[in-house]
PDB file of N, CA and C in Angstrom:
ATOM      1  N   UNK A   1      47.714  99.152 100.495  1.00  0.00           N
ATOM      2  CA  UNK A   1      48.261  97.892 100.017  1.00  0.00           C
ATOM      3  C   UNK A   1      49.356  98.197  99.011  1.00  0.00           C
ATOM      4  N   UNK A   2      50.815  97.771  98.908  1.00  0.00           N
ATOM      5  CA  UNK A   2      51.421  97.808  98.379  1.00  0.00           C
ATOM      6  C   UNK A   2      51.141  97.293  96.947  1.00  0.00           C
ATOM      7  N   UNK A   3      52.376  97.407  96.072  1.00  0.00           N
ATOM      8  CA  UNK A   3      51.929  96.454  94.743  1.00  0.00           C
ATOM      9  C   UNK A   3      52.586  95.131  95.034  1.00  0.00           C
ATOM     10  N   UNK A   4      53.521  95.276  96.053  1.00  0.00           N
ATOM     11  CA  UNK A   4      54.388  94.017  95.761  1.00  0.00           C
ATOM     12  C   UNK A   4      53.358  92.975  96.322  1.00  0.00           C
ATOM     13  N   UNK A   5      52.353  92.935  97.127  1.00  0.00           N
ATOM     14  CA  UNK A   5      51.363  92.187  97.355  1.00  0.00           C
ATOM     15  C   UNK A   5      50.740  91.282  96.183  1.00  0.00           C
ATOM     16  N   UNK A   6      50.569  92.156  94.905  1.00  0.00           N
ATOM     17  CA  UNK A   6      50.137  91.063  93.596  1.00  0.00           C
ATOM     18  C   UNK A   6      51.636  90.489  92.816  1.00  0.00           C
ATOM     19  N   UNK A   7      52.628  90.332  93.829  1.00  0.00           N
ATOM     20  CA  UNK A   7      53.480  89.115  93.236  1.00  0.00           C
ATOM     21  C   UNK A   7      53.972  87.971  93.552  1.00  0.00           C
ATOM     22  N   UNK A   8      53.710  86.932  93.022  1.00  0.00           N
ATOM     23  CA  UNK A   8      54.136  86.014  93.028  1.00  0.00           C
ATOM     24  C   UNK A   8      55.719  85.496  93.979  1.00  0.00           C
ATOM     25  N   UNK A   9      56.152  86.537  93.900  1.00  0.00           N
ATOM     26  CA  UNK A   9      57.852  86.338  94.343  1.00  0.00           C
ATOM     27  C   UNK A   9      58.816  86.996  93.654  1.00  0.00           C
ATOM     28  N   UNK A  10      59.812  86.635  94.715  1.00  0.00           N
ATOM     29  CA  UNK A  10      61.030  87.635  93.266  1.00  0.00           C
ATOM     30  C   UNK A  10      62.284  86.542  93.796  1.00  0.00           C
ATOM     31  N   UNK A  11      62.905  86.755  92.502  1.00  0.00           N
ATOM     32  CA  UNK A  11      64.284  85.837  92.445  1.00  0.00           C
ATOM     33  C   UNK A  11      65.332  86.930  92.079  1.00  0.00           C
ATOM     34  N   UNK A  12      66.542  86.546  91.915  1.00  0.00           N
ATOM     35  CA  UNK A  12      67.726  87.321  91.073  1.00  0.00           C
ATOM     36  C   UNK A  12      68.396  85.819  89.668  1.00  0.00           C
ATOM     37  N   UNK A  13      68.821  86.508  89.205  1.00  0.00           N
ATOM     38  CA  UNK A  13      69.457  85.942  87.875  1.00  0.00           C
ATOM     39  C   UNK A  13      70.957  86.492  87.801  1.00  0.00           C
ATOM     40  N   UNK A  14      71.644  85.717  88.139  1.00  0.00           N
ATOM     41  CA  UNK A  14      73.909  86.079  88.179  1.00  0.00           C
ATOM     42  C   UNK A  14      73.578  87.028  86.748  1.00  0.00           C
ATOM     43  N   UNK A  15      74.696  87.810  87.437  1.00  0.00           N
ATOM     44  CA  UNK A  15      75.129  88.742  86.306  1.00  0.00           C
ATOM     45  C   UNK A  15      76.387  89.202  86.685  1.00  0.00           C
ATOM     46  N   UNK A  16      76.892  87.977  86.514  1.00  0.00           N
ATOM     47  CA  UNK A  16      78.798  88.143  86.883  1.00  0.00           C
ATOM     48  C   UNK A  16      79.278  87.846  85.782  1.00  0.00           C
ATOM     49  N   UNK A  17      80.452  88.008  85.540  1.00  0.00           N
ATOM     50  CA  UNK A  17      80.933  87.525  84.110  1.00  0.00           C
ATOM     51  C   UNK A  17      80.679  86.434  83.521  1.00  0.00           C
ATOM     52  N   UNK A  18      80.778  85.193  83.645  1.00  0.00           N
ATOM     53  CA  UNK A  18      80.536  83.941  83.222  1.00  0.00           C
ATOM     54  C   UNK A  18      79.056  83.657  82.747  1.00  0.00           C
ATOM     55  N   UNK A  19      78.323  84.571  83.414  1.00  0.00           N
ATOM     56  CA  UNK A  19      76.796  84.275  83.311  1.00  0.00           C
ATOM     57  C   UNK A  19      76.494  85.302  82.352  1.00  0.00           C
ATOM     58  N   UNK A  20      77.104  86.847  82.576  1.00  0.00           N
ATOM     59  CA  UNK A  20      76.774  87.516  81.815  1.00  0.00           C
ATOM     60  C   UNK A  20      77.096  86.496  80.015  1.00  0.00           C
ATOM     61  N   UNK A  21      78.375  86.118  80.200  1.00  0.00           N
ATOM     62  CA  UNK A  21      79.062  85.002  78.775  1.00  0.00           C
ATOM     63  C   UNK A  21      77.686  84.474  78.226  1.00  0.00           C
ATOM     64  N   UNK A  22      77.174  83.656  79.063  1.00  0.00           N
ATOM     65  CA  UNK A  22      75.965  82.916  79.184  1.00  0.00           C
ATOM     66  C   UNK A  22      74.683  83.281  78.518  1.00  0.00           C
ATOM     67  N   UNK A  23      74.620  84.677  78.387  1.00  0.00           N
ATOM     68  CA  UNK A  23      73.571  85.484  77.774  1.00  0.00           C
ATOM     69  C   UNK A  23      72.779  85.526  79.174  1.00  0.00           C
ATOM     70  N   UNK A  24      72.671  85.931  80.427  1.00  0.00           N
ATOM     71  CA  UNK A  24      72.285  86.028  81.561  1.00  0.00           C
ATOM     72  C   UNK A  24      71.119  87.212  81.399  1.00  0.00           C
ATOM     73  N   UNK A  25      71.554  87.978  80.117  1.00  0.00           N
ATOM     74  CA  UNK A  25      70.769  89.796  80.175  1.00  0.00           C
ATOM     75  C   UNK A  25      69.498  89.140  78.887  1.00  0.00           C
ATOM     76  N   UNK A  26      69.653  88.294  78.255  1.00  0.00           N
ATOM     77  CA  UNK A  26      68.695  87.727  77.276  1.00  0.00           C
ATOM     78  C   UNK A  26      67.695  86.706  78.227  1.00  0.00           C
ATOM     79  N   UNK A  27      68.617  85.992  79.066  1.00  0.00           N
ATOM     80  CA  UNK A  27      67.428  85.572  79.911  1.00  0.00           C
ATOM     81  C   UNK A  27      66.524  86.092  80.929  1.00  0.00           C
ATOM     82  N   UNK A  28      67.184  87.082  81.566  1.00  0.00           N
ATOM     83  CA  UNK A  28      66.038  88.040  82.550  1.00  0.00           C
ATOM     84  C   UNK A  28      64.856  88.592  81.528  1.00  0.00           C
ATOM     85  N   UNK A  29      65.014  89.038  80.178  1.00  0.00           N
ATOM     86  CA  UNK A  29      64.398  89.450  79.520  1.00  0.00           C
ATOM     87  C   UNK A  29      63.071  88.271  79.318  1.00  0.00           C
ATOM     88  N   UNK A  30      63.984  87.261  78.841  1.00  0.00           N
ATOM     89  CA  UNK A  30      62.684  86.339  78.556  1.00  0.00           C
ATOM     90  C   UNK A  30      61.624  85.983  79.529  1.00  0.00           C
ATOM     91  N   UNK A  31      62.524  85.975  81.146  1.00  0.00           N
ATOM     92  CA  UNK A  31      61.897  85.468  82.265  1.00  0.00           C
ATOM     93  C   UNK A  31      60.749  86.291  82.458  1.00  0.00           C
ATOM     94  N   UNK A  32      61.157  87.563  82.209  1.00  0.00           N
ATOM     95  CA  UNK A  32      60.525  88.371  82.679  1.00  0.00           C
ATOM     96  C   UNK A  32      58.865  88.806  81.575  1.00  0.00           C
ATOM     97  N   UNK A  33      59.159  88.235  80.300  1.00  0.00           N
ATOM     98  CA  UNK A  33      58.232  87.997  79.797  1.00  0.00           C
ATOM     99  C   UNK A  33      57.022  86.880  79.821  1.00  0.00           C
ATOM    100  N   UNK A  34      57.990  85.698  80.030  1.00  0.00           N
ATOM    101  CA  UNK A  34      56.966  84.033  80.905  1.00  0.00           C
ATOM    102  C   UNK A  34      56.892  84.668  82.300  1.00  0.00           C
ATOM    103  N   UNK A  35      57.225  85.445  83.361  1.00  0.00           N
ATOM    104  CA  UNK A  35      56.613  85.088  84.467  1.00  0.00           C
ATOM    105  C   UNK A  35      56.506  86.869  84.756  1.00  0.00           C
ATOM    106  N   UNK A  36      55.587  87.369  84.303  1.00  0.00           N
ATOM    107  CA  UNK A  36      55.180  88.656  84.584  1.00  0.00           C
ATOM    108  C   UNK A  36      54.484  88.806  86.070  1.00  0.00           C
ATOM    109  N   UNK A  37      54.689  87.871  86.873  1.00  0.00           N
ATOM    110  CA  UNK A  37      53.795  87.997  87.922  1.00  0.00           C
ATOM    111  C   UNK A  37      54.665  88.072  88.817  1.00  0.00           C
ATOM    112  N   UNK A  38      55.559  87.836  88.832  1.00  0.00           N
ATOM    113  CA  UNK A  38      57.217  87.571  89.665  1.00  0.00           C
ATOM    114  C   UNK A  38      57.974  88.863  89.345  1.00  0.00           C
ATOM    115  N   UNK A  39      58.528  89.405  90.526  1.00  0.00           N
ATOM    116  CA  UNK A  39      59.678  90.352  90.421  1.00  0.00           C
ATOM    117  C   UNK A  39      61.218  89.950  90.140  1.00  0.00           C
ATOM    118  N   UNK A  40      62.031  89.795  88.980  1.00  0.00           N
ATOM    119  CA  UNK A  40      63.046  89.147  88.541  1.00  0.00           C
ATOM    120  C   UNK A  40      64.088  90.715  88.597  1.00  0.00           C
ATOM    121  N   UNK A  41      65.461  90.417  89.642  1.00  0.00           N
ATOM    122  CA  UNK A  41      66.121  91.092  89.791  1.00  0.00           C
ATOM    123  C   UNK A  41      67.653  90.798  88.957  1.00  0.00           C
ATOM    124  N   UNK A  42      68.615  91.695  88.363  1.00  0.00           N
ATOM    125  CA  UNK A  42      69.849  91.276  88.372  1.00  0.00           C
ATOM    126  C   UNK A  42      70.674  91.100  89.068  1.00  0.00           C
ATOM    127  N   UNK A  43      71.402  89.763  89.649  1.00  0.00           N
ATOM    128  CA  UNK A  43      72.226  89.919  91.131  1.00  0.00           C
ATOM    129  C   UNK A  43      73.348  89.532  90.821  1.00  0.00           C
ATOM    130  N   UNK A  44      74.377  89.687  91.795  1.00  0.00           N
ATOM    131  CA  UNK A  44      75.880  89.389  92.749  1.00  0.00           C
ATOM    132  C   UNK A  44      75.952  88.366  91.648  1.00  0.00           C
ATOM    133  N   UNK A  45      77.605  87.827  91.496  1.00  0.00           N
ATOM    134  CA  UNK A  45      77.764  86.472  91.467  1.00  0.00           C
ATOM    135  C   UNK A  45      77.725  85.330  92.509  1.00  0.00           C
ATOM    136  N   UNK A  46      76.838  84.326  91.679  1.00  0.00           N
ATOM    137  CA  UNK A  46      76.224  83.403  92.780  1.00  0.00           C
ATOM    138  C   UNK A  46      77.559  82.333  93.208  1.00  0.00           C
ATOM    139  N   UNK A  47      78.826  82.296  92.393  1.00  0.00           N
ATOM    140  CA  UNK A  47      79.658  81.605  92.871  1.00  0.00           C
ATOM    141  C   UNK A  47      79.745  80.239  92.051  1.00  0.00           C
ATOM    142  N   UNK A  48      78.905  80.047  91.708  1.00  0.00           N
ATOM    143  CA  UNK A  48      78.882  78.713  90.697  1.00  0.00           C
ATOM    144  C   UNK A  48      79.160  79.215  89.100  1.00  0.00           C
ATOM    145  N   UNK A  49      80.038  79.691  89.133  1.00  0.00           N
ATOM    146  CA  UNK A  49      80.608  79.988  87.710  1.00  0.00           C
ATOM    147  C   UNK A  49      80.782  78.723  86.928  1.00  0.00           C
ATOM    148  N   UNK A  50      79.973  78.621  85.920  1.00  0.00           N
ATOM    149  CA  UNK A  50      80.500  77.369  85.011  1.00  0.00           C
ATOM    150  C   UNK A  50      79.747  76.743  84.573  1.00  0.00           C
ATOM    151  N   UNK A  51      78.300  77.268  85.913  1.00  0.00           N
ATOM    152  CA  UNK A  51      77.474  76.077  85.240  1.00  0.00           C
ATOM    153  C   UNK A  51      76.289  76.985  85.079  1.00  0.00           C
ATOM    154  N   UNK A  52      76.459  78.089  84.730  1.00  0.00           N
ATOM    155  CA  UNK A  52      75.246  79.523  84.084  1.00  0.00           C
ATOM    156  C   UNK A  52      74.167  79.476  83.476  1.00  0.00           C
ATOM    157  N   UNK A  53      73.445  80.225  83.283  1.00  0.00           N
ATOM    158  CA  UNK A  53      72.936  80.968  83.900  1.00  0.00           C
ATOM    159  C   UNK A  53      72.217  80.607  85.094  1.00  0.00           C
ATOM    160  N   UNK A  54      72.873  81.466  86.093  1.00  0.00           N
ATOM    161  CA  UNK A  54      72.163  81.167  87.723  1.00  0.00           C
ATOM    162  C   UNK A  54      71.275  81.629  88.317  1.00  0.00           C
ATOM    163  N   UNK A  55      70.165  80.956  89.183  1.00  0.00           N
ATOM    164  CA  UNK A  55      68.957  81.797  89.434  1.00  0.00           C
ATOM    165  C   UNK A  55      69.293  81.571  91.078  1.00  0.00           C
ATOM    166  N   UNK A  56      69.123  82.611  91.732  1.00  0.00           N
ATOM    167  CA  UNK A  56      68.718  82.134  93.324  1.00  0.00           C
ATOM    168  C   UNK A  56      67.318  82.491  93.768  1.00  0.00           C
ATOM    169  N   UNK A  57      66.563  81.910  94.377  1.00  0.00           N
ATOM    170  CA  UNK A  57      65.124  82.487  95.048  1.00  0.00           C
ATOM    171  C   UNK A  57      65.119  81.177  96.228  1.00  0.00           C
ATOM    172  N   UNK A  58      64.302  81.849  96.895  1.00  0.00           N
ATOM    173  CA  UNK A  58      64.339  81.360  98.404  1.00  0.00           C
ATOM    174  C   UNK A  58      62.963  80.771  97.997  1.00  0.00           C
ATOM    175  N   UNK A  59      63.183  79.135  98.807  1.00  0.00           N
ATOM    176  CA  UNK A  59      62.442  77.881  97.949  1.00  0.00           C
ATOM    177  C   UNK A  59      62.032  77.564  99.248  1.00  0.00           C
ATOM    178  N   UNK A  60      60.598  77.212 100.128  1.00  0.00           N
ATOM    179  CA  UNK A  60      60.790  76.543 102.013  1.00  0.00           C
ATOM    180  C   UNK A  60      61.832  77.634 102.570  1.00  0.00           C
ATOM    181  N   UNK A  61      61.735  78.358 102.302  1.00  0.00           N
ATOM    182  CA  UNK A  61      62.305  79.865 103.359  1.00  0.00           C
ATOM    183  C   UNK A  61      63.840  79.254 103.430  1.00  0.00           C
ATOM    184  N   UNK A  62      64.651  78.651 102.497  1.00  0.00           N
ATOM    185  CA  UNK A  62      66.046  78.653 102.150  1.00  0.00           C
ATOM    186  C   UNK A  62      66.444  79.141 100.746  1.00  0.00           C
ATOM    187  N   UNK A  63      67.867  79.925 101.088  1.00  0.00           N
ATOM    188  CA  UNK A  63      68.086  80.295  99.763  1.00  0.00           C
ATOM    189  C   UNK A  63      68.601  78.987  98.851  1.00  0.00           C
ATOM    190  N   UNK A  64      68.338  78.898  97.752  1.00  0.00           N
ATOM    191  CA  UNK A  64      68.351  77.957  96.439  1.00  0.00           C
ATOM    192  C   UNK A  64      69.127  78.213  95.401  1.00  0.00           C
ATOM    193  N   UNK A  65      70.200  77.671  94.341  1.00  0.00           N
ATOM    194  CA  UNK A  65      70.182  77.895  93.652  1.00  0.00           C
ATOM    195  C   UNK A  65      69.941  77.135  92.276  1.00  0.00           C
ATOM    196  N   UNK A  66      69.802  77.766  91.368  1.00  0.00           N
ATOM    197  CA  UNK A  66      69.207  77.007  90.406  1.00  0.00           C
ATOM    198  C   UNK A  66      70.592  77.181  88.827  1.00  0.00           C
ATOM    199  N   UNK A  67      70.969  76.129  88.424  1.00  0.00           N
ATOM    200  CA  UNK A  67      71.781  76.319  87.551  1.00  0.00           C
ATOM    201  C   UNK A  67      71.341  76.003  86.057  1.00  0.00           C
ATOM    202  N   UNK A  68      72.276  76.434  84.884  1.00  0.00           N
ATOM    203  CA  UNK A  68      71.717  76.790  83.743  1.00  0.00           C
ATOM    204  C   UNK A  68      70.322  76.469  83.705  1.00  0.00           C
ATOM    205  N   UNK A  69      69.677  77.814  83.285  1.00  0.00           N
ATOM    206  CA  UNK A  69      68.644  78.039  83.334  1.00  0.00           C
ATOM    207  C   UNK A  69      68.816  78.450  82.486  1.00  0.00           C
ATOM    208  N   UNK A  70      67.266  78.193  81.344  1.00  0.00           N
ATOM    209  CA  UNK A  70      67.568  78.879  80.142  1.00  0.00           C
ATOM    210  C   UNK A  70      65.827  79.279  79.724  1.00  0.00           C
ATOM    211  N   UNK A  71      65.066  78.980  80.528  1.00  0.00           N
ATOM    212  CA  UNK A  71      63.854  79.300  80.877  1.00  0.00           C
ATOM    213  C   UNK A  71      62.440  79.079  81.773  1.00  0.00           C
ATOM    214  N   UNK A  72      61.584  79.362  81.821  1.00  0.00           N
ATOM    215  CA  UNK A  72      60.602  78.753  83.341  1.00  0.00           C
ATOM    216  C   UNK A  72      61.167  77.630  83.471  1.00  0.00           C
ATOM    217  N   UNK A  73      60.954  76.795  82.390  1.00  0.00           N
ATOM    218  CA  UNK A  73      60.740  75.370  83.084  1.00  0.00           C
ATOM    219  C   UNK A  73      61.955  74.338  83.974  1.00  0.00           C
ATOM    220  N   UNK A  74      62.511  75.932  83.513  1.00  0.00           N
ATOM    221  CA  UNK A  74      64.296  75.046  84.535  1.00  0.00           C
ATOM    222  C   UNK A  74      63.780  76.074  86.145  1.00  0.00           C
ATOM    223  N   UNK A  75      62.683  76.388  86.350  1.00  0.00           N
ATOM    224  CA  UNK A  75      62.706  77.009  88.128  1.00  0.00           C
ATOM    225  C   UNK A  75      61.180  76.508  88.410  1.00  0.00           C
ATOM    226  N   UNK A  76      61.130  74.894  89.336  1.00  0.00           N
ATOM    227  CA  UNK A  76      60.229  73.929  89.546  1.00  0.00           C
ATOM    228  C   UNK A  76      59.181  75.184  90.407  1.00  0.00           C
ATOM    229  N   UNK A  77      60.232  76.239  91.368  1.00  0.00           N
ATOM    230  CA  UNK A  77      59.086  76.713  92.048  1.00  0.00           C
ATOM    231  C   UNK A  77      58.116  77.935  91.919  1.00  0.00           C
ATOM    232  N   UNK A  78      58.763  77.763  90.441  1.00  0.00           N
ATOM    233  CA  UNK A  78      57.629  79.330  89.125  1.00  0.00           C
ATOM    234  C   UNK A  78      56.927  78.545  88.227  1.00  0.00           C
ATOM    235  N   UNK A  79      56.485  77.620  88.786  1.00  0.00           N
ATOM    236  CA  UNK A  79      55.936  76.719  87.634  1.00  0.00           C
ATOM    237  C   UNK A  79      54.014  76.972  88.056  1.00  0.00           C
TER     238      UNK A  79
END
């Protein structure tokens, strides 16, 4: 059995410039402290520059994105 079996899921968090602006590297940190059960990656720019920090995770087997996010309670499907 793998480990990735005891997780919850994994998302990415933008870490393109605008998001990085955003404090994008303070929020993976935090995320990653509220949702220790979840694999939280740093990713690509998601393209929505402006409205940061961006989360994508695949929500009903589509990719999602989620804009300023500034902790759990801004990602309905890590709740």
């Amino acid at each position: 059995m793998s480990s990735d079996s005891t997780l919850a899921g994994r998302f990415s968090v933008c870490h393109g410039k605008d998001c990085k602006a955003r404090r994008s590297k303070a929020l993976i940190k935090k995320l990653k402290e509220e949702l220790p059960e979840w694999e939280i990656q740093e990713g690509e720019c998601l393209g929505e520059c402006g409205m940061g920090p961006n989360v994508e995770a695949e929500v009903d087997g589509r990719l999602k994105i989620f804009n300023d996010v500034k902790s759990r309670d801004d990602l309905p499907f890590a709740s």
